[in-house]
PDB file of N, CA and C in Angstrom:
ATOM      1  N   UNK A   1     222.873 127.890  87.504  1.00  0.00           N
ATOM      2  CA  UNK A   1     221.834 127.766  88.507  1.00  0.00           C
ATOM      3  C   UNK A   1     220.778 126.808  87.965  1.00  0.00           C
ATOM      4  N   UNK A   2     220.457 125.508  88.853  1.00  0.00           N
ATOM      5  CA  UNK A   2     219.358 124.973  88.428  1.00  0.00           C
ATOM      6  C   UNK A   2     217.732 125.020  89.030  1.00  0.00           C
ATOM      7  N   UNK A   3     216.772 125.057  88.738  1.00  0.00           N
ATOM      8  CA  UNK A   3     215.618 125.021  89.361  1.00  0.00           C
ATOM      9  C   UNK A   3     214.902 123.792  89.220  1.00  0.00           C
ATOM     10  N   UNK A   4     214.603 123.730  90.650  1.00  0.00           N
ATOM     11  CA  UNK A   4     213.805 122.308  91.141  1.00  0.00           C
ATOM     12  C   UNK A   4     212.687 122.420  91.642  1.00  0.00           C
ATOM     13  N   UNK A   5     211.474 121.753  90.868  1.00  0.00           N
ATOM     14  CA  UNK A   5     210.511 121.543  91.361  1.00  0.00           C
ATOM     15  C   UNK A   5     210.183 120.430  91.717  1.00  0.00           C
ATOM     16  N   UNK A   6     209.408 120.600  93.372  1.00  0.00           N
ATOM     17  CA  UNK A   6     209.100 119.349  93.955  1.00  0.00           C
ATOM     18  C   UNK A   6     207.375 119.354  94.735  1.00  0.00           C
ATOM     19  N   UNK A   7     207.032 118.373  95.152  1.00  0.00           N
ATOM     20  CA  UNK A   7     205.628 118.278  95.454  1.00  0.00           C
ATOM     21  C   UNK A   7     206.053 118.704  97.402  1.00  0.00           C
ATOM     22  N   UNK A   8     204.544 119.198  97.833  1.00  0.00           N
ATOM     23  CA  UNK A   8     204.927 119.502  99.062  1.00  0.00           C
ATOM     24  C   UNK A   8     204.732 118.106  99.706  1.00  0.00           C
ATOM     25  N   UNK A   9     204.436 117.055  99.283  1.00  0.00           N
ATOM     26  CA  UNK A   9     204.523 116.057  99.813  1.00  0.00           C
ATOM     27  C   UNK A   9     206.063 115.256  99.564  1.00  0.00           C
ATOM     28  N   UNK A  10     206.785 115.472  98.563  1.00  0.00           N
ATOM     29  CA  UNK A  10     208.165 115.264  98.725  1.00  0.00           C
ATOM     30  C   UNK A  10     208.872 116.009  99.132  1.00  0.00           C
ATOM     31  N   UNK A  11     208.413 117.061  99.502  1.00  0.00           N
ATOM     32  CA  UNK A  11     209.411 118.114 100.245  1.00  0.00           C
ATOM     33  C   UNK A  11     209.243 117.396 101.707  1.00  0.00           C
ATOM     34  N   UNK A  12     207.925 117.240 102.202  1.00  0.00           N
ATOM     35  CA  UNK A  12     208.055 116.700 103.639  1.00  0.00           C
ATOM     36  C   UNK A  12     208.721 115.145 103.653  1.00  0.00           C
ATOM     37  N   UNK A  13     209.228 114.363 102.640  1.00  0.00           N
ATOM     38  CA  UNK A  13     209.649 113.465 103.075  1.00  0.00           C
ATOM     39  C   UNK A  13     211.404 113.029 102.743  1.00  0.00           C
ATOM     40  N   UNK A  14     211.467 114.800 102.083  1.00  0.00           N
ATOM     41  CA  UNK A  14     213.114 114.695 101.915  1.00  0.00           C
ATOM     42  C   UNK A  14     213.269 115.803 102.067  1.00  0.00           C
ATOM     43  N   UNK A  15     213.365 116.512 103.319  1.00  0.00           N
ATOM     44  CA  UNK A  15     213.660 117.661 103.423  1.00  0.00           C
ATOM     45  C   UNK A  15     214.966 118.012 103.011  1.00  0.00           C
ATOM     46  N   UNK A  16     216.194 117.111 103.298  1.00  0.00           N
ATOM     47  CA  UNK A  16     217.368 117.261 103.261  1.00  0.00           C
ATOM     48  C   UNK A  16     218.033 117.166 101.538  1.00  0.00           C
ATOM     49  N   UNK A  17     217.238 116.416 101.225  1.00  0.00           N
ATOM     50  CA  UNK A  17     217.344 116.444  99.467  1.00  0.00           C
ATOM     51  C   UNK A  17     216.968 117.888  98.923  1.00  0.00           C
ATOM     52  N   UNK A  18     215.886 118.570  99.537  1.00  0.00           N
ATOM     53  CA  UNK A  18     215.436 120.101  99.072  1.00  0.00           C
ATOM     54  C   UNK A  18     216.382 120.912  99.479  1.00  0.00           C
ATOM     55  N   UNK A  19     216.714 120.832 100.437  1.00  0.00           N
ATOM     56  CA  UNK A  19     217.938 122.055 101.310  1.00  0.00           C
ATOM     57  C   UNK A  19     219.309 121.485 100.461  1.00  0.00           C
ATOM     58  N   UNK A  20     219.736 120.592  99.692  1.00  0.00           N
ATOM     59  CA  UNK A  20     221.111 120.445  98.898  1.00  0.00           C
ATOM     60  C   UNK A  20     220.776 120.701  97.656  1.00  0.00           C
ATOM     61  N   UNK A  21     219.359 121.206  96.810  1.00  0.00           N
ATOM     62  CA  UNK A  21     218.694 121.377  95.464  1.00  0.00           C
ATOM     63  C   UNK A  21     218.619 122.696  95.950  1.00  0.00           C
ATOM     64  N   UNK A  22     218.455 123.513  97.437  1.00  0.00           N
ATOM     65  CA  UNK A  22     218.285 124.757  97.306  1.00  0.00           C
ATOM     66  C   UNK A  22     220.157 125.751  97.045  1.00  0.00           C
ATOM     67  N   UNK A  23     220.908 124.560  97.157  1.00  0.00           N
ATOM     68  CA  UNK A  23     222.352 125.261  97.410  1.00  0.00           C
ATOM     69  C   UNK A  23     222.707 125.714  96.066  1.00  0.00           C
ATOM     70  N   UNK A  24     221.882 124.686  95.099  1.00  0.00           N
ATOM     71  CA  UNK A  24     222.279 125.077  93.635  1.00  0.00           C
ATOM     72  C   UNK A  24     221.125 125.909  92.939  1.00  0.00           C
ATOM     73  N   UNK A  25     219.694 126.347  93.406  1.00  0.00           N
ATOM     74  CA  UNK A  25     219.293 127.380  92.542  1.00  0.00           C
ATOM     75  C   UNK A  25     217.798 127.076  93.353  1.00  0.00           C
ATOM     76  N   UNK A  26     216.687 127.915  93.053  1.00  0.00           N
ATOM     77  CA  UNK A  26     215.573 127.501  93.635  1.00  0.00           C
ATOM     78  C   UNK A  26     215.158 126.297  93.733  1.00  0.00           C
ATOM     79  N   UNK A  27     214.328 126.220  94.824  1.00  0.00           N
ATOM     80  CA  UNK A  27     213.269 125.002  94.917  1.00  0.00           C
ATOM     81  C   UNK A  27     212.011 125.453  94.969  1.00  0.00           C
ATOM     82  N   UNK A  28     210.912 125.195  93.833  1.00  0.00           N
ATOM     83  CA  UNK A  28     209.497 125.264  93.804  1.00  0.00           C
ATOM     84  C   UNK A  28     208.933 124.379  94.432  1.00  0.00           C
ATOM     85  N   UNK A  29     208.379 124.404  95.245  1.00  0.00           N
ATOM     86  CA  UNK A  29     207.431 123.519  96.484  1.00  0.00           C
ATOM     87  C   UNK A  29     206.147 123.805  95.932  1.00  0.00           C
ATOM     88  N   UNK A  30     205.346 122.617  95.144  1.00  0.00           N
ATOM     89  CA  UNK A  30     204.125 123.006  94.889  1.00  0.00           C
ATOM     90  C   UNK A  30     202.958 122.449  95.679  1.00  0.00           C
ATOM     91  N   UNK A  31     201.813 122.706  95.797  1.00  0.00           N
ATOM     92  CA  UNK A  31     200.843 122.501  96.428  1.00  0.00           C
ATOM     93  C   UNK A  31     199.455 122.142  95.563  1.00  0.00           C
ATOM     94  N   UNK A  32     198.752 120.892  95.033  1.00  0.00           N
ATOM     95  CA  UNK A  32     198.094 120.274  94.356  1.00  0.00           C
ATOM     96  C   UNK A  32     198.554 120.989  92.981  1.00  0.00           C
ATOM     97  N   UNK A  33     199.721 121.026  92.089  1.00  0.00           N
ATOM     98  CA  UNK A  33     200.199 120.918  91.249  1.00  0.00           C
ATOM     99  C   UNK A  33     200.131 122.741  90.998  1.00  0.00           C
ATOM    100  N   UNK A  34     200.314 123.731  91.717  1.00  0.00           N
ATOM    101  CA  UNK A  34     200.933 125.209  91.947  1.00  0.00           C
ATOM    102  C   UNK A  34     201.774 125.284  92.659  1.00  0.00           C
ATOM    103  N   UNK A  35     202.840 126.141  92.176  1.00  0.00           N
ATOM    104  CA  UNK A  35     203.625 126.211  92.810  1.00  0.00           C
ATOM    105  C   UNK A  35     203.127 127.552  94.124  1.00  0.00           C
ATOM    106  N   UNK A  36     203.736 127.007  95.417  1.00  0.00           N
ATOM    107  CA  UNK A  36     203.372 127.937  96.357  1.00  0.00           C
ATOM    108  C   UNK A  36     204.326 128.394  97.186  1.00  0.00           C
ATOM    109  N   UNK A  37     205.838 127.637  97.389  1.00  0.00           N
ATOM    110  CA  UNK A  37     206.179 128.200  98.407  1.00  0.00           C
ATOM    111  C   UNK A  37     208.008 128.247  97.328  1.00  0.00           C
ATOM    112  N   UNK A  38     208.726 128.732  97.295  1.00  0.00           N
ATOM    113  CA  UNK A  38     209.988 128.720  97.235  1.00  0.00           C
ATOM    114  C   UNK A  38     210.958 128.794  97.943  1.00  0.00           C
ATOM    115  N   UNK A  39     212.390 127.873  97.845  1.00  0.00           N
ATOM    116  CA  UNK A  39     213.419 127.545  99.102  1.00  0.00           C
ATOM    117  C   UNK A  39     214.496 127.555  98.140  1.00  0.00           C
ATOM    118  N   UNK A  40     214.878 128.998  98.943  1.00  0.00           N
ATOM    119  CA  UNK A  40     216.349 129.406  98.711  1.00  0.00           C
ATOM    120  C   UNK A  40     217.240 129.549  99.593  1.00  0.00           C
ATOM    121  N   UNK A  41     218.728 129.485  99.728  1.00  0.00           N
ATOM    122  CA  UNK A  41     219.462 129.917 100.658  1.00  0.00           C
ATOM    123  C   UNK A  41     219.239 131.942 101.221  1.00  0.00           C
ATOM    124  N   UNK A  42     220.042 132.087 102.449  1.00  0.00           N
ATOM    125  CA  UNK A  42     219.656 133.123 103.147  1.00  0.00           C
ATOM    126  C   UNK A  42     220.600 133.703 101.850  1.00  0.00           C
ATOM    127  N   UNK A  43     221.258 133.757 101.351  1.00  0.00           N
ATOM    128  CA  UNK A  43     222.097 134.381 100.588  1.00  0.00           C
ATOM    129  C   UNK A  43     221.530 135.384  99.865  1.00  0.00           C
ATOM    130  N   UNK A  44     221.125 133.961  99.031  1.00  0.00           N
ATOM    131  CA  UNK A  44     220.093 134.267  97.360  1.00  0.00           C
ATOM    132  C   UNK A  44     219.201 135.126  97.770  1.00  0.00           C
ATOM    133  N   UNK A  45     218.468 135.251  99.067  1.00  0.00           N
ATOM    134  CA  UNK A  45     217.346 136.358  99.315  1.00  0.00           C
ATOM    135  C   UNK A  45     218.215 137.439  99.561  1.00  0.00           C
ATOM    136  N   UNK A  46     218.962 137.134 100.319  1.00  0.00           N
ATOM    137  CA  UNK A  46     219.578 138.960 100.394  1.00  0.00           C
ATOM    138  C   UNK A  46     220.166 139.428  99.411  1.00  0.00           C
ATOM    139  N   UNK A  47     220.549 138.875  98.351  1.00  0.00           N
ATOM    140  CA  UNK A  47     221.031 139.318  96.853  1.00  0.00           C
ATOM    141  C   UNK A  47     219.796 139.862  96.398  1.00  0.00           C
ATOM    142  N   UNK A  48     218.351 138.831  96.461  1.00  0.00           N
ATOM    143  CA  UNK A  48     217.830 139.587  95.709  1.00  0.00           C
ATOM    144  C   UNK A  48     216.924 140.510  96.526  1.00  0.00           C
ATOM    145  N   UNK A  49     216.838 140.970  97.611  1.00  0.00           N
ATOM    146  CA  UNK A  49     216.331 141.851  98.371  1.00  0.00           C
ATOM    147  C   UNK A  49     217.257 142.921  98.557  1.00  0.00           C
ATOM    148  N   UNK A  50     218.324 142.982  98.728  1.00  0.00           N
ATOM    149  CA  UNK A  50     219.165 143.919  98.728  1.00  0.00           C
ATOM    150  C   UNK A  50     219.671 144.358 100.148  1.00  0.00           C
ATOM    151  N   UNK A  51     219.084 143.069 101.495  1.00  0.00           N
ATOM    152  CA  UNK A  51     219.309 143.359 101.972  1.00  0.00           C
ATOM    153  C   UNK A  51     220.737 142.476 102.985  1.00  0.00           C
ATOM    154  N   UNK A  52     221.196 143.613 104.005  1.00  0.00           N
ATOM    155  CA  UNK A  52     222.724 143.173 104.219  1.00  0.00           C
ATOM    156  C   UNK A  52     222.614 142.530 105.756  1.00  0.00           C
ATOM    157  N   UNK A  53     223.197 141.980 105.957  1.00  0.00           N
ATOM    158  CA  UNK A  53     223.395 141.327 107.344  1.00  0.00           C
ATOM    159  C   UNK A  53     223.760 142.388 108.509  1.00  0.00           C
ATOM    160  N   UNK A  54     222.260 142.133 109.434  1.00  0.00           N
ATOM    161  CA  UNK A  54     222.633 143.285 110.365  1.00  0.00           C
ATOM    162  C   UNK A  54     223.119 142.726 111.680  1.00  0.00           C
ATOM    163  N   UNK A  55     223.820 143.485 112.287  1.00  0.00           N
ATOM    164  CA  UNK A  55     224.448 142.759 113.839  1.00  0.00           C
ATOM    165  C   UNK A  55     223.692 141.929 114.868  1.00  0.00           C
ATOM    166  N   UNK A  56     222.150 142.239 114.731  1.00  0.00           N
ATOM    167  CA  UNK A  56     221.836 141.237 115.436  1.00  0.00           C
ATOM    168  C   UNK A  56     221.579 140.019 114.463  1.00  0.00           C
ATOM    169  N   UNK A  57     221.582 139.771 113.627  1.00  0.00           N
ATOM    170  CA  UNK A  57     221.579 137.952 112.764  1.00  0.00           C
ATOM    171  C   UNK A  57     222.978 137.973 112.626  1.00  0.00           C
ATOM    172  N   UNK A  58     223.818 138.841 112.729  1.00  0.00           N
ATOM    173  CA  UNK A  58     225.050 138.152 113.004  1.00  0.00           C
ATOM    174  C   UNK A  58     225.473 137.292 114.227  1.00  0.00           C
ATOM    175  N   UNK A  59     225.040 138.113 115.297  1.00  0.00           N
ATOM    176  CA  UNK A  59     225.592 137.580 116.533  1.00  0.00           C
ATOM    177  C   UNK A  59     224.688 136.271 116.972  1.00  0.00           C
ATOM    178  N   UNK A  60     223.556 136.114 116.195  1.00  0.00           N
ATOM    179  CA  UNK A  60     223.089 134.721 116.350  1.00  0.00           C
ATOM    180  C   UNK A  60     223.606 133.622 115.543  1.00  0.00           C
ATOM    181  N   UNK A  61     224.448 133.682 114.869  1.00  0.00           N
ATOM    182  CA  UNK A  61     225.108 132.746 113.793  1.00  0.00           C
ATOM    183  C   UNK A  61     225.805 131.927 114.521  1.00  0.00           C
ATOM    184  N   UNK A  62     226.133 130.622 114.089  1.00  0.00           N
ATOM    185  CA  UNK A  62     227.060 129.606 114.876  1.00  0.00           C
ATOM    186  C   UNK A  62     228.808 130.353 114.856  1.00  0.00           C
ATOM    187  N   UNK A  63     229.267 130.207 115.689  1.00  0.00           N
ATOM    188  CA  UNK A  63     230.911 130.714 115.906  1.00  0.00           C
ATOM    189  C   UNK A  63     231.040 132.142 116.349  1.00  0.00           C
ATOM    190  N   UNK A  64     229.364 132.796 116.978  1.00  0.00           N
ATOM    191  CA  UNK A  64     229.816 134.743 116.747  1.00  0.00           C
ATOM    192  C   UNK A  64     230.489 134.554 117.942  1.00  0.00           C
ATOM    193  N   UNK A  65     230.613 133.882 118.996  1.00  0.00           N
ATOM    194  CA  UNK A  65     231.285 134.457 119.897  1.00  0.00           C
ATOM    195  C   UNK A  65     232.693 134.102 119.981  1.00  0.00           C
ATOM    196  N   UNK A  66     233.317 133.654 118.919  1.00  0.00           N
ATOM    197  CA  UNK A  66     234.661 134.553 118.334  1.00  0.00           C
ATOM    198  C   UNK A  66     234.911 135.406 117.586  1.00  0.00           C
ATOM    199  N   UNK A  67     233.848 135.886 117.044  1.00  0.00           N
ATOM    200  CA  UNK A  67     234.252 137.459 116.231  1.00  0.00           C
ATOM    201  C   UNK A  67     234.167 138.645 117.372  1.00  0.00           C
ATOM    202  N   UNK A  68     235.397 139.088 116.567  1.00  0.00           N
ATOM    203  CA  UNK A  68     236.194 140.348 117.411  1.00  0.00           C
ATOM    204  C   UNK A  68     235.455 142.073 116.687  1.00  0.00           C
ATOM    205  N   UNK A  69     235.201 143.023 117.088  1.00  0.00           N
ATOM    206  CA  UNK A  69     234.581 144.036 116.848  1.00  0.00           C
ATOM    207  C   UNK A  69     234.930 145.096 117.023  1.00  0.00           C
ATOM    208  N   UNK A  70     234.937 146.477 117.563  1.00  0.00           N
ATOM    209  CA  UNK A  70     235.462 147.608 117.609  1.00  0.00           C
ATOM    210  C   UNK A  70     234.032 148.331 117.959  1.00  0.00           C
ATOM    211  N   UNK A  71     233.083 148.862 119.359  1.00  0.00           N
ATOM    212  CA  UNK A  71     232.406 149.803 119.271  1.00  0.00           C
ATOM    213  C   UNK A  71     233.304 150.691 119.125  1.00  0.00           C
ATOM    214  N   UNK A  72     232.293 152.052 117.724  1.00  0.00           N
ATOM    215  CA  UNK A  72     232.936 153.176 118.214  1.00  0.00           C
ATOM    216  C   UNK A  72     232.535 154.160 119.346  1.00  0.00           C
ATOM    217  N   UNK A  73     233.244 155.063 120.139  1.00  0.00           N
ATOM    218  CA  UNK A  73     232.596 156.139 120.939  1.00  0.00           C
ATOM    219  C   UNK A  73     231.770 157.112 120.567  1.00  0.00           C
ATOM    220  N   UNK A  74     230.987 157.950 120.962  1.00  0.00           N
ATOM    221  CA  UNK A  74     229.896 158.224 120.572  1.00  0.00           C
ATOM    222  C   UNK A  74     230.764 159.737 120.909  1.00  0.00           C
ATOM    223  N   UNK A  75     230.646 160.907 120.124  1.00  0.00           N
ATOM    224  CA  UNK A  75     230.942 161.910 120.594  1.00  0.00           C
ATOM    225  C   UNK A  75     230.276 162.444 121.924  1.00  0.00           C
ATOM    226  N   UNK A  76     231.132 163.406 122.343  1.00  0.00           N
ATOM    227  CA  UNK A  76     230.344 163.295 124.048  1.00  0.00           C
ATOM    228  C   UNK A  76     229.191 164.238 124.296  1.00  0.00           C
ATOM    229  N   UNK A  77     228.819 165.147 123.130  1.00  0.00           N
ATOM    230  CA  UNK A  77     228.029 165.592 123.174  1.00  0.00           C
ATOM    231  C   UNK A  77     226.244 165.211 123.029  1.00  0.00           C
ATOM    232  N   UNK A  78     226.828 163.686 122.636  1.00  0.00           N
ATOM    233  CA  UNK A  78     225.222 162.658 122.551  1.00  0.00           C
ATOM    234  C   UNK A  78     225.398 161.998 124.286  1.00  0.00           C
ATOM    235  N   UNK A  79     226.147 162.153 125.085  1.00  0.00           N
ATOM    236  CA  UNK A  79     226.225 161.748 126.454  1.00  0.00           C
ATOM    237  C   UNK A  79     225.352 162.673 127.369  1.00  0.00           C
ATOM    238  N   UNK A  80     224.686 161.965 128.222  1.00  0.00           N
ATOM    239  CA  UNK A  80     224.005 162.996 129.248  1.00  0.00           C
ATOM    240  C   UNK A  80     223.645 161.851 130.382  1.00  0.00           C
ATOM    241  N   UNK A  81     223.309 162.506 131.675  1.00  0.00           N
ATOM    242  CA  UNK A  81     222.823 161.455 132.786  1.00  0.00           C
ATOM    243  C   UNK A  81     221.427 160.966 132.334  1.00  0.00           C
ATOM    244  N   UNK A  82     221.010 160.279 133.202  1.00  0.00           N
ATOM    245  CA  UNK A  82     220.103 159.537 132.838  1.00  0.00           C
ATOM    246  C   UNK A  82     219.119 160.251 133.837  1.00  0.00           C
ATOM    247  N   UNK A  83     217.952 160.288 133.747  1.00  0.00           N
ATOM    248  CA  UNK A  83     217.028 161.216 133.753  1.00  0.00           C
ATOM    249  C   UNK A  83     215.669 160.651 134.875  1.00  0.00           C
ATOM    250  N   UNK A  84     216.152 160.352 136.061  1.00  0.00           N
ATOM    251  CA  UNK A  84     214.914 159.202 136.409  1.00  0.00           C
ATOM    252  C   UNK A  84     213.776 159.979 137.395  1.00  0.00           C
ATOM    253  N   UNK A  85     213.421 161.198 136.931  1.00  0.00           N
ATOM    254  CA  UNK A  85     212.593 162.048 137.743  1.00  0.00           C
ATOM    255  C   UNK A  85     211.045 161.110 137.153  1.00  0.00           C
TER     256      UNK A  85
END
């Protein structure tokens, strides 16, 4: 993993150079010579957050509407009419 630090003024004028430096390890984006903002892939944050991909950021992803799924049924005892008094 490498780490890259860049000025926020070269970040705004190569964005696309930061997003191929973020594929290989952080990017420090600094702001009058502090670092302030960091750019990582969605990955690297959910590794280190711990958190997992939930169905709705799935189904916004490019290609979801070819993934195939399975609801399960709900036992019928969570079933009831709907209540519109």
């Amino acid at each position: 993993m490498s780490i890259t630090t860049i000025t926020s003024r070269e970040f705004n004028h190569d964005r696309g150079g930061a997003k191929k430096a973020a594929q290989k390890g952080p990017v420090f984006i600094t702001d009058r010579g502090r670092p302030s903002l960091v750019l990582m892939t969605a990955e690297e944050y959910r590794r280190l957050t711990g958190k997992k991909k939930d169905l709705a950021e799935l189904l916004f992803m490019p290609g979801a509407e070819d993934i195939e799924f399975d609801i399960p049924k709900l036992p019928n005892d969570f079933s009831r009419p709907a209540d519109f008094s």
